[in-house]
Protein backbone atom coordinates (compact mmCIF):
# COMPACT_ATOMS: atom_id res chain seq x y z
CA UNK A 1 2.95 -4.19 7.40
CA UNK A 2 1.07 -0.71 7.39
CA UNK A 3 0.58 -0.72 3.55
CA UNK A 4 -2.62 0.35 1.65
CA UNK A 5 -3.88 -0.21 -2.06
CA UNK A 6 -1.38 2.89 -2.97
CA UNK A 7 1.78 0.50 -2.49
CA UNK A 8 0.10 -1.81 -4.95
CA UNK A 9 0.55 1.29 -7.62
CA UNK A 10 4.01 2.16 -9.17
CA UNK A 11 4.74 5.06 -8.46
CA UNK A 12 5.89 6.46 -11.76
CA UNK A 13 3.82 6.72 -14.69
CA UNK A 14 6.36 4.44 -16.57
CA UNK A 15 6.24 2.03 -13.89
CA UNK A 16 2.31 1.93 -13.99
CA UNK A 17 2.13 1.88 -18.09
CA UNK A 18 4.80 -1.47 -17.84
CA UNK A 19 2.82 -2.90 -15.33
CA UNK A 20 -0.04 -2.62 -17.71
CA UNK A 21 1.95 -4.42 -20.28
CA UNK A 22 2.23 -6.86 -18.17
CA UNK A 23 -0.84 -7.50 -17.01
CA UNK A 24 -1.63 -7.84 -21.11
CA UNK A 25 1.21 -10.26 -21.72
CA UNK A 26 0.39 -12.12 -18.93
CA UNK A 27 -2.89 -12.43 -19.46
CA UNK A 28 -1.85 -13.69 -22.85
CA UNK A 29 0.54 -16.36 -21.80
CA UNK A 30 -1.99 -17.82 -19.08
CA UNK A 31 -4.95 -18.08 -22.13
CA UNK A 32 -1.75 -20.14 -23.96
CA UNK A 33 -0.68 -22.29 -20.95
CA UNK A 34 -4.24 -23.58 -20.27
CA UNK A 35 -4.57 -24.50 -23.87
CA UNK A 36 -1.60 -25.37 -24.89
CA UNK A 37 -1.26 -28.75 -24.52
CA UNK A 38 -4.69 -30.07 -26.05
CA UNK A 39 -3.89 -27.04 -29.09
CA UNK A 40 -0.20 -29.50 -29.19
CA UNK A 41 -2.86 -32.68 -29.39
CA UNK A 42 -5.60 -31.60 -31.40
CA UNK A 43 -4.28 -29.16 -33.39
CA UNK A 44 -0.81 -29.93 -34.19
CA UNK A 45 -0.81 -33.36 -34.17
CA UNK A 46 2.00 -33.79 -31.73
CA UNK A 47 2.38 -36.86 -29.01
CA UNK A 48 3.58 -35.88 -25.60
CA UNK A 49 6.90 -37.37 -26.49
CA UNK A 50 6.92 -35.22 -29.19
CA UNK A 51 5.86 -32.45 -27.04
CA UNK A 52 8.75 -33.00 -24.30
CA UNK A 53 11.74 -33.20 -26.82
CA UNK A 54 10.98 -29.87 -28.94
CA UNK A 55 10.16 -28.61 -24.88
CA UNK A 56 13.17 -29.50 -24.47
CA UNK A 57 15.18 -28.82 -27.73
CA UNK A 58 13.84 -25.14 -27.15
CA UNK A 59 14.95 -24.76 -23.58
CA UNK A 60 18.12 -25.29 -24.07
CA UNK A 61 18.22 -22.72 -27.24
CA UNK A 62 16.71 -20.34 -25.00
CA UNK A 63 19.34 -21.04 -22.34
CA UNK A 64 22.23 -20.33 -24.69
CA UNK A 65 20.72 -17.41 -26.47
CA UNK A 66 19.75 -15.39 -23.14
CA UNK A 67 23.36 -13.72 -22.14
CA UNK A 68 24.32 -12.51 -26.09
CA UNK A 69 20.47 -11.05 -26.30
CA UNK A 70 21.30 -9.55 -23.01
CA UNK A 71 24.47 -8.23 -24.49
CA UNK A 72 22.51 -6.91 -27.57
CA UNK A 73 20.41 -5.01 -25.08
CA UNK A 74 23.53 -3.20 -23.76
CA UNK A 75 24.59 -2.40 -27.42
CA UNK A 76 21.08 -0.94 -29.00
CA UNK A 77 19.46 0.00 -25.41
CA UNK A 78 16.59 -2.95 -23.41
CA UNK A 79 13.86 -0.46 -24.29
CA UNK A 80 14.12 -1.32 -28.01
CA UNK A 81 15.59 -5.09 -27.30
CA UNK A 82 12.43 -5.29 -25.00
CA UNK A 83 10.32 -3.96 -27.93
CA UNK A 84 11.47 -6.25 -30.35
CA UNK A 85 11.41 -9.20 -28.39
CA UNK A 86 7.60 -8.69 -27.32
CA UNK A 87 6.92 -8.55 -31.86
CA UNK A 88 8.94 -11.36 -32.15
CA UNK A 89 7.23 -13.78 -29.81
CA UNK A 90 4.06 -12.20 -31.52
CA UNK A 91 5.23 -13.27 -35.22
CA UNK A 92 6.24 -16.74 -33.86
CA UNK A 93 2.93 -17.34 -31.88
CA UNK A 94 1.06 -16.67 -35.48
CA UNK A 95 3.42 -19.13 -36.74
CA UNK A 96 3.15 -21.68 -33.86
CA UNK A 97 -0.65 -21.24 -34.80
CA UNK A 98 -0.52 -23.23 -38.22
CA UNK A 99 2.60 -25.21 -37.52
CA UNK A 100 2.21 -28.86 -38.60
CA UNK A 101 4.23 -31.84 -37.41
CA UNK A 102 7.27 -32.26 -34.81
CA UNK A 103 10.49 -30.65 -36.76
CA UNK A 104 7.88 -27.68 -37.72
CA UNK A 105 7.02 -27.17 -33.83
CA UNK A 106 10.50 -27.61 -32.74
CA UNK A 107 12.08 -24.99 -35.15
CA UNK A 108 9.16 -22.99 -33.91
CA UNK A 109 9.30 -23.49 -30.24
CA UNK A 110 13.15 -22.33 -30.14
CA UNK A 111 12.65 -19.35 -32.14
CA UNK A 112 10.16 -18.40 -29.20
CA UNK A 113 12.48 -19.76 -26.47
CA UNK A 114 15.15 -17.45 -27.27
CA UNK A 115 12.79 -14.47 -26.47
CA UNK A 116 11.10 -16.17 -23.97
CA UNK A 117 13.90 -16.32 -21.85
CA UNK A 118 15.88 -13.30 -22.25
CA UNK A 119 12.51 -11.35 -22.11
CA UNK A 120 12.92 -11.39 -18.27
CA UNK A 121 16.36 -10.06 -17.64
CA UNK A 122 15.67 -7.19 -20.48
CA UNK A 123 12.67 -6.15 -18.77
CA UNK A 124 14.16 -5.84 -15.16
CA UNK A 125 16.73 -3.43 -16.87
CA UNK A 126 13.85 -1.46 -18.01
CA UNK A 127 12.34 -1.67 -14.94
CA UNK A 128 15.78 -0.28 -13.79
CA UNK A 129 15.82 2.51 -16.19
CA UNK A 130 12.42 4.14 -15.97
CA UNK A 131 12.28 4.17 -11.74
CA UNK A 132 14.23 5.56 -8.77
CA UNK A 133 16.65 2.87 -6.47
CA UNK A 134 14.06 3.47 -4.23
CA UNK A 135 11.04 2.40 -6.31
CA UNK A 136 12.60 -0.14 -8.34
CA UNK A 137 11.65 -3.47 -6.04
CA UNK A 138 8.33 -2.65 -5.24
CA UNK A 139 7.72 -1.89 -8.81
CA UNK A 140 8.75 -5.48 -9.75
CA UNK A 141 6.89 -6.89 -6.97
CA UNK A 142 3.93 -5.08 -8.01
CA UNK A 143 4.77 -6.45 -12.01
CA UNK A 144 4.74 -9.84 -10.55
CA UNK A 145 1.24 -10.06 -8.81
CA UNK A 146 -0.26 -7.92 -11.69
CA UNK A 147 1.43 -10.89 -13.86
CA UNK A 148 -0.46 -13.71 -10.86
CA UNK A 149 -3.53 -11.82 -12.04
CA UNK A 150 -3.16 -11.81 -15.87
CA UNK A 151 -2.32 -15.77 -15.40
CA UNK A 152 -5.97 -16.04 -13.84
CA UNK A 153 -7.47 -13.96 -16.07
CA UNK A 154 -5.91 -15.63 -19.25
CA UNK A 155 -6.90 -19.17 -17.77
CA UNK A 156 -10.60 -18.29 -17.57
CA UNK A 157 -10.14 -17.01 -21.04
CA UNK A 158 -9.65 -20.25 -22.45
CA UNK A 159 -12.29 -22.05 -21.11
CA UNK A 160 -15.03 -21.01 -23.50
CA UNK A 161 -12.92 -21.86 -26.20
CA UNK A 162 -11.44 -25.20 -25.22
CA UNK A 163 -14.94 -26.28 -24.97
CA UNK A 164 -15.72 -24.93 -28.45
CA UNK A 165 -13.55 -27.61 -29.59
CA UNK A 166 -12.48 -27.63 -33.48
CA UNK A 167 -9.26 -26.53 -34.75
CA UNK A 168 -10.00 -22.71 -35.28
CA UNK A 169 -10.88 -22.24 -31.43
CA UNK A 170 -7.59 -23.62 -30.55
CA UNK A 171 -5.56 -21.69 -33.28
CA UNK A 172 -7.50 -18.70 -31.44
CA UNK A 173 -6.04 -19.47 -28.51
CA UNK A 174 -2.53 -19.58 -29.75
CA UNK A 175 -2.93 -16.18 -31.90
CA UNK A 176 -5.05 -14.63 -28.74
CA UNK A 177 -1.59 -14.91 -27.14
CA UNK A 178 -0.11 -13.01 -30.10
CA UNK A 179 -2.23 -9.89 -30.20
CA UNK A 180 -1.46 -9.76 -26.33
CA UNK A 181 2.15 -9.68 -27.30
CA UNK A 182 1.34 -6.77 -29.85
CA UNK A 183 -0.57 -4.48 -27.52
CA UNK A 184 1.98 -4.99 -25.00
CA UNK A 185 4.89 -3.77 -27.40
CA UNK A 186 2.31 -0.83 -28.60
CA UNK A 187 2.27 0.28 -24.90
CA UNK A 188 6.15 -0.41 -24.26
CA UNK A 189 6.56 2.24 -27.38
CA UNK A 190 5.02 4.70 -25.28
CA UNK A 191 7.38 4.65 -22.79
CA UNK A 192 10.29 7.06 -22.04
CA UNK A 193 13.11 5.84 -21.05
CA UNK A 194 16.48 8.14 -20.00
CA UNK A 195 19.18 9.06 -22.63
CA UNK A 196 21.80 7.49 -20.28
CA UNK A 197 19.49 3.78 -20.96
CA UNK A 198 18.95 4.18 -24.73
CA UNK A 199 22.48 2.90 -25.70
CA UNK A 200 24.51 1.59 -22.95
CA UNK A 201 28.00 0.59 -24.66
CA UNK A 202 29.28 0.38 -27.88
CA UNK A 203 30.87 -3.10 -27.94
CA UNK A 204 29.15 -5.95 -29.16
CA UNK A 205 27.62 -8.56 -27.96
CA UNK A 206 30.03 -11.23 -28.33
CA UNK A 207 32.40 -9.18 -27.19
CA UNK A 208 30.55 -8.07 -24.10
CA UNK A 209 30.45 -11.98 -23.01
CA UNK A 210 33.82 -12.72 -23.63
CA UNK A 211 34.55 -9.80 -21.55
CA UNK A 212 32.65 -11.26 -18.38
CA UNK A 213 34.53 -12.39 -16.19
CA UNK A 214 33.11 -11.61 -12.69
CA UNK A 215 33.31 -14.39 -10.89
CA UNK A 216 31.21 -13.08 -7.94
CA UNK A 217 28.30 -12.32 -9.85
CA UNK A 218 28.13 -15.67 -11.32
CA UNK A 219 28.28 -17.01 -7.20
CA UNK A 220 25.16 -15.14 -7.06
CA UNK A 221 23.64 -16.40 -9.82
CA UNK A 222 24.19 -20.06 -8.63
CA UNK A 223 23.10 -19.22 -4.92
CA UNK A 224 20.30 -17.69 -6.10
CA UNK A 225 19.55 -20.13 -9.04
CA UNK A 226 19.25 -22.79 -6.01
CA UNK A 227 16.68 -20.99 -3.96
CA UNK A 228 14.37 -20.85 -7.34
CA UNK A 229 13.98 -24.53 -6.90
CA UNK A 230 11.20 -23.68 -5.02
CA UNK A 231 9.42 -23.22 -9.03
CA UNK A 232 9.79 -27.12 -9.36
CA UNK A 233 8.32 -28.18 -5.74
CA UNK A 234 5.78 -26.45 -6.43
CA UNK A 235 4.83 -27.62 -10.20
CA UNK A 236 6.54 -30.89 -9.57
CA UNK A 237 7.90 -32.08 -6.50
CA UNK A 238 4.67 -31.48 -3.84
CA UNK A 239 2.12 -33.09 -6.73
CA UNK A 240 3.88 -35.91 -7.22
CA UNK A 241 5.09 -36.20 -3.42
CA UNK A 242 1.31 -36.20 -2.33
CA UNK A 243 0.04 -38.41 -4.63
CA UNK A 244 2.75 -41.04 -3.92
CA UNK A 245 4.06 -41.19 -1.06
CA UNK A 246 1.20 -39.31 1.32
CA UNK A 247 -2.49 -40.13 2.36
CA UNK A 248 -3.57 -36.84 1.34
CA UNK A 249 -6.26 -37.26 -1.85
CA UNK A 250 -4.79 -36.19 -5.04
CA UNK A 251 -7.63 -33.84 -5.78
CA UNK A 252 -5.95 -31.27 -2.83
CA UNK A 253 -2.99 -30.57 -4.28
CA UNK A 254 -5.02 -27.62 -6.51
CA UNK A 255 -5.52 -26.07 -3.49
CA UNK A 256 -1.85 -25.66 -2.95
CA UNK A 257 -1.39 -24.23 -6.01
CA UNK A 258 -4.18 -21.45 -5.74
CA UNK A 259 -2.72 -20.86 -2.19
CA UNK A 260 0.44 -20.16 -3.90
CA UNK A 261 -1.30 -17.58 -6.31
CA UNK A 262 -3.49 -15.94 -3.73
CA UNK A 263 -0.66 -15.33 -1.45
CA UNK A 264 1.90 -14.17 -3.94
CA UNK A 265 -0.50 -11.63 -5.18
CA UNK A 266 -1.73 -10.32 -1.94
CA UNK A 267 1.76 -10.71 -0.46
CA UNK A 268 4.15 -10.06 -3.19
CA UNK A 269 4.72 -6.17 -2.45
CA UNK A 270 4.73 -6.59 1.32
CA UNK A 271 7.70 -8.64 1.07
CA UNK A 272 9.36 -6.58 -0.88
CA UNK A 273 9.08 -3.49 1.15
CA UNK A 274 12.45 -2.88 2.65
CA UNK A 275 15.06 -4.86 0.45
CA UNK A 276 15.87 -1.85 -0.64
CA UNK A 277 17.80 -0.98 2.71
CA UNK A 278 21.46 -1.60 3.67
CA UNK A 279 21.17 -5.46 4.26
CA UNK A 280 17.75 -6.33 3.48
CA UNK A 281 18.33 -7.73 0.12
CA UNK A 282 20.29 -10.23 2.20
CA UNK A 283 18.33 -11.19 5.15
CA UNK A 284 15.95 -11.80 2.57
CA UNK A 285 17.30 -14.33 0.93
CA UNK A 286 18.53 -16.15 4.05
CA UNK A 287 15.28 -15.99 4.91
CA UNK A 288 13.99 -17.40 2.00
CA UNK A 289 16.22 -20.29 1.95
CA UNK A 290 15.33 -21.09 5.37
CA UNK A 291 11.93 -20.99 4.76
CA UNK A 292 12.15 -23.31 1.43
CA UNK A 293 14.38 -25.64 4.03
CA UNK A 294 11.53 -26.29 6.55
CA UNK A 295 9.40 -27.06 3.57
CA UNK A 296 11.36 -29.90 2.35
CA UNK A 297 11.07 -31.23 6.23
CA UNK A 298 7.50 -30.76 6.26
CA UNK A 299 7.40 -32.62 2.89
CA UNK A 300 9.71 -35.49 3.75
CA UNK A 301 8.28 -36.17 7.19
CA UNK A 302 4.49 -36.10 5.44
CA UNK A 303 4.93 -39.63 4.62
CA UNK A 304 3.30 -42.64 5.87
CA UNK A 305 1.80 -40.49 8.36
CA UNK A 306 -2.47 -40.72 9.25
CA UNK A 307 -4.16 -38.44 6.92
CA UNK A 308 -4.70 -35.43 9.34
CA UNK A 309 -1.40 -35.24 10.05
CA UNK A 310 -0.34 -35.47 6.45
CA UNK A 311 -2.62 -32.85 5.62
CA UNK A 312 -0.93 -30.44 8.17
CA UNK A 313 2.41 -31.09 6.93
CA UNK A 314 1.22 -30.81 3.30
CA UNK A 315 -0.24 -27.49 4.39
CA UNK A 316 2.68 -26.27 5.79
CA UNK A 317 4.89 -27.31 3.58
CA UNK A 318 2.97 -25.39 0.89
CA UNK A 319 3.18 -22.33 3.05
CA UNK A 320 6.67 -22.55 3.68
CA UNK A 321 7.15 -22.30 0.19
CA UNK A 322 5.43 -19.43 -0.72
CA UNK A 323 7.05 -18.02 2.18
CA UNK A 324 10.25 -18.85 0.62
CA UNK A 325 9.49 -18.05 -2.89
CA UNK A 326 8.21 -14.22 -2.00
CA UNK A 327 11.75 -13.87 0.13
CA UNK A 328 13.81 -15.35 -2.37
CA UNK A 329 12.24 -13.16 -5.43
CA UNK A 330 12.63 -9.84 -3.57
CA UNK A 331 16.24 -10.33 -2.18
CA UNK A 332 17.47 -11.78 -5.73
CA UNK A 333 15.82 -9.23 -7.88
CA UNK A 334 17.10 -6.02 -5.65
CA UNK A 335 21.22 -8.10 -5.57
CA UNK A 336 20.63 -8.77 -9.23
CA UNK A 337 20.09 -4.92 -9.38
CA UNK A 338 22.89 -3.42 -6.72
CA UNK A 339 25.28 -5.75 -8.35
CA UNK A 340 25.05 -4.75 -11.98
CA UNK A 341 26.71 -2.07 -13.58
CA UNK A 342 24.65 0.29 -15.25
CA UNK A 343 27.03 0.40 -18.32
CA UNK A 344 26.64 -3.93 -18.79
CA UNK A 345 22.94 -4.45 -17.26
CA UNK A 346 21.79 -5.75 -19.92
CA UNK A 347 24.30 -8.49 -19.84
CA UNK A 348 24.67 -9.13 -16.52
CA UNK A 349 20.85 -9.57 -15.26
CA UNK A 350 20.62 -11.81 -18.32
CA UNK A 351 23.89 -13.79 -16.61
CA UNK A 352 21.81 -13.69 -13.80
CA UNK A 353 18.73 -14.55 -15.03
CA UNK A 354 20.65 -18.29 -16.14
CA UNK A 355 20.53 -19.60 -12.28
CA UNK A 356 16.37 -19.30 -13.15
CA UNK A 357 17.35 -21.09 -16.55
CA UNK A 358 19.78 -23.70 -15.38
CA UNK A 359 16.82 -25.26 -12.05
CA UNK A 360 14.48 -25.19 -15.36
CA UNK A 361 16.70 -27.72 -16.88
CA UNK A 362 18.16 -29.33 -13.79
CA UNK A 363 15.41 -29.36 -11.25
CA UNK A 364 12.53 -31.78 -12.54
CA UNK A 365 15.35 -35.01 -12.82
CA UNK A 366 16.84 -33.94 -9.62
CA UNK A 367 13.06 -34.13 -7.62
CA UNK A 368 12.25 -36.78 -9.26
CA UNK A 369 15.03 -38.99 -9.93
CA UNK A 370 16.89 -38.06 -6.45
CA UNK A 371 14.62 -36.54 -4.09
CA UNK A 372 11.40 -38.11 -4.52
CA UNK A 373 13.14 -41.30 -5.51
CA UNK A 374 15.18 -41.24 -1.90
CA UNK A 375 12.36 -40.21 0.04
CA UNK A 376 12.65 -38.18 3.51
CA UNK A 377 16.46 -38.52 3.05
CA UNK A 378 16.12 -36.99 -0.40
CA UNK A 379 14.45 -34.27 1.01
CA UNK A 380 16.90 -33.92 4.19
CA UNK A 381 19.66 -33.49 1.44
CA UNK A 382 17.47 -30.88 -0.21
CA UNK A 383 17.07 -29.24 2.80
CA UNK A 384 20.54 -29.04 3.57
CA UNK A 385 21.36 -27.81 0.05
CA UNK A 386 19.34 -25.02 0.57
CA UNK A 387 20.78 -24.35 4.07
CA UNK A 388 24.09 -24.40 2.16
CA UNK A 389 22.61 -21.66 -0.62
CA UNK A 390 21.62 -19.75 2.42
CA UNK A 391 25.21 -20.06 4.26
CA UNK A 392 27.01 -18.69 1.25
CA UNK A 393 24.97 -15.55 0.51
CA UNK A 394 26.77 -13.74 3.16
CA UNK A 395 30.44 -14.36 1.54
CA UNK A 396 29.34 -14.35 -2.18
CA UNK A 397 27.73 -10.44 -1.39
CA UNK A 398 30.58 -9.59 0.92
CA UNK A 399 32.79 -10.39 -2.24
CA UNK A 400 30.66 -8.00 -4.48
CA UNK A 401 30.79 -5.37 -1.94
CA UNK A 402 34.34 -5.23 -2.06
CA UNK A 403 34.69 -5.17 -5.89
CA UNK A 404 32.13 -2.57 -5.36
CA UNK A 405 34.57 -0.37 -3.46
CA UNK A 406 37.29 -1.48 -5.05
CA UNK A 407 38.94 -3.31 -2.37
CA UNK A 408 41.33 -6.18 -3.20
CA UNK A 409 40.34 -9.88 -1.72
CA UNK A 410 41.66 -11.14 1.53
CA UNK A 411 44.36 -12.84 1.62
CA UNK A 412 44.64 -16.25 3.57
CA UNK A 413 45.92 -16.87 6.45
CA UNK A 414 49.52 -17.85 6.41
CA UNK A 415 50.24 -15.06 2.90
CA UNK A 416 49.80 -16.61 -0.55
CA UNK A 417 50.76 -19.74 -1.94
């Protein structure tokens, strides 16, 4: 695609000092994920029932906290909300570190989910502030395989420690994360962002999301917030497909996974190059939801088939959704962008950032309770819902275009009712 290692560097010296940050953070977060659940064990004393309701209690905290943080950002500036978001994850994880029984580690757990998930949507409006239109998707896609990387890196952190065993090397893991989140804010500080980004409105935030009302935007969202199914096939639906209902040996669906890594990091900025044009954003996302449709076909028809055969498909299927993810992550992030006003970005990349949210909540029942649960017709119907995703991208951004200009909406054949 006639890129070299230059693409792979912002091109700003903001852009390169956040992608440092989140190489740290991330780095951070993947020494926390590969520990985390023996630190819940051993540590806290939790059972995995325990483990899935406070999960659970704090996801949906997160998910109603997201759009009035995002609002917040709007009213103070996202440099600072960013800022103090990154310290407050840091105080909780020291917190989370000595925590002690299942109400602590639930009070706990949504205190962090209400950064956790507004942290995304604030930092794409920094992102937004510090680099030019024509920078600003690359320097996300390069964000998002430095954050592939700091996942590795963090993962292979926490080895040495999980085999130390005893409560201290666990609690290091959990405050290791922590001091991560620190340094990241340190370097965040150093930052500068424009005047015009520092304080975006004066309203506040509860008033900012009663005021939203664009109904377009939130089409978006949920078109978009369908194609980032692809985040549960991969965690959920193909490792539970292939063990099940395929001949293909559990011990292969790793591989799948580190496929996924490799090729988003080597792959990531690629894909992005060229969203940025009149349409691309667009064809990207059709794409991607094309892409993520084949998959679900190569999944379904993996079944009962010999073991070379199911292999292929597997293979393919895995591919295909990669594929699908790296499209769908490049158109959404540059419409999330185009789409927002700069005077309520804040607010309405956190509204956007809820489609993400909502498959979180909604996507591991409806794999496995409908899709897995239904078979190849399960994921037909998948397939088709993503086909449908795909279909209405074109109207939903045709829609924003013409609030965009200022245009009013068509009116229907025959005049209105």
């Amino acid at each position: 695609m006639g890129l070299s290692l230059r693409d792979y560097v912002p091109a700003t010296a903001a852009g390169r000092t956040f992608a440092l940050t989140s190489l740290i953070s991330a780095t951070g977060t993947g020494l926390f994920l590969a520990g985390s659940a023996v630190f819940f064990v051993r540590s806290v004393g939790l059972s995995s029932e325990q483990v899935g309701v406070g999960l659970a209690v704090a996801a949906a905290v997160g998910f109603l906290t997201t759009v009035p943080i995002g609002a917040l950002g709007d009213r103070i500036g996202v440099h600072r909300t960013l800022i103090g978001l990154q310290l407050w994850r840091a105080a909780w994880f020291v917190v989370l570190a000595f925590v002690d029984g299942p109400v602590a580690f639930t009070v706990v757990a949504s205190c962090l989910a209400m950064a956790e998930a507004a942290t995304s949507p604030v930092s794409q409006a920094v992102v937004a502030a510090v680099t030019g239109d024509t920078d600003r998707t690359r320097t996300v896609a390069v964000i998002r395989t430095v954050r592939n990387v700091g996942f590795s890196l963090g993962s292979l952190l926490a080895v040495p420690l999980l085999a130390g065993g005893g409560v201290w090397c666990y609690r290091m893991i959990v405050l290791g994360n922590a001091a991560a989140f620190v340094f990241s804010a340190t370097l965040l500080g150093r930052i500068d962002v424009p005047r015009s980004a520092a304080r975006q409105r004066a309203e506040g935030p509860l008033a900012g999301i009663r005021g939203f009302r664009d109904w377009r935007y939130i089409a978006l969202t949920a078109v978009n917030g369908v194609l980032t199914l692809h985040m549960t096939i991969l965690s959920i639906g193909i490792p539970l497909w292939v063990v099940q209902a395929t001949a293909v040996p559990g011990e292969y669906v790793p591989l799948v996974v580190l496929a996924n890594t490799v090729l988003v990091v080597l792959l990531q900025v690629p894909f992005a190059k060229g969203v940025e044009r009149p349409g691309g954003a667009l064809r990207a996302l059709r794409l991607g939801g094309l892409a993520l449709a084949a998959c679900c076909l190569c999944l379904g028809l993996a079944a009962d088939r010999a073991l070379p055969a199911a292999f292929a498909l597997v293979a393919a299927a895995g591919v295909l959704m990669t594929l699908g993810e790296l499209w769908q992550s490049a158109g959404g992030w540059e419409l999330s962008y185009e789409y927002a006003p700069e005077p309520r970005r804040g607010i309405y990349l956190a509204v956007f950032s809820l489609g993400t949210t909502g498959q979180e909540i909604v996507g591991p029942a409806l794999i496995t309770s409908v899709v897995i649960a239904t078979g190849l017709l399960g994921w037909a119907a998948l397939a088709v819902l993503f086909c449908l995703a795909t279909l209405l991208a074109g109207p939903t951004t045709a829609a924003l275009n013409r609030r965009s200009a200022g245009l009013p909406e068509p009116v229907p054949v025959g005049g209105p009712s």
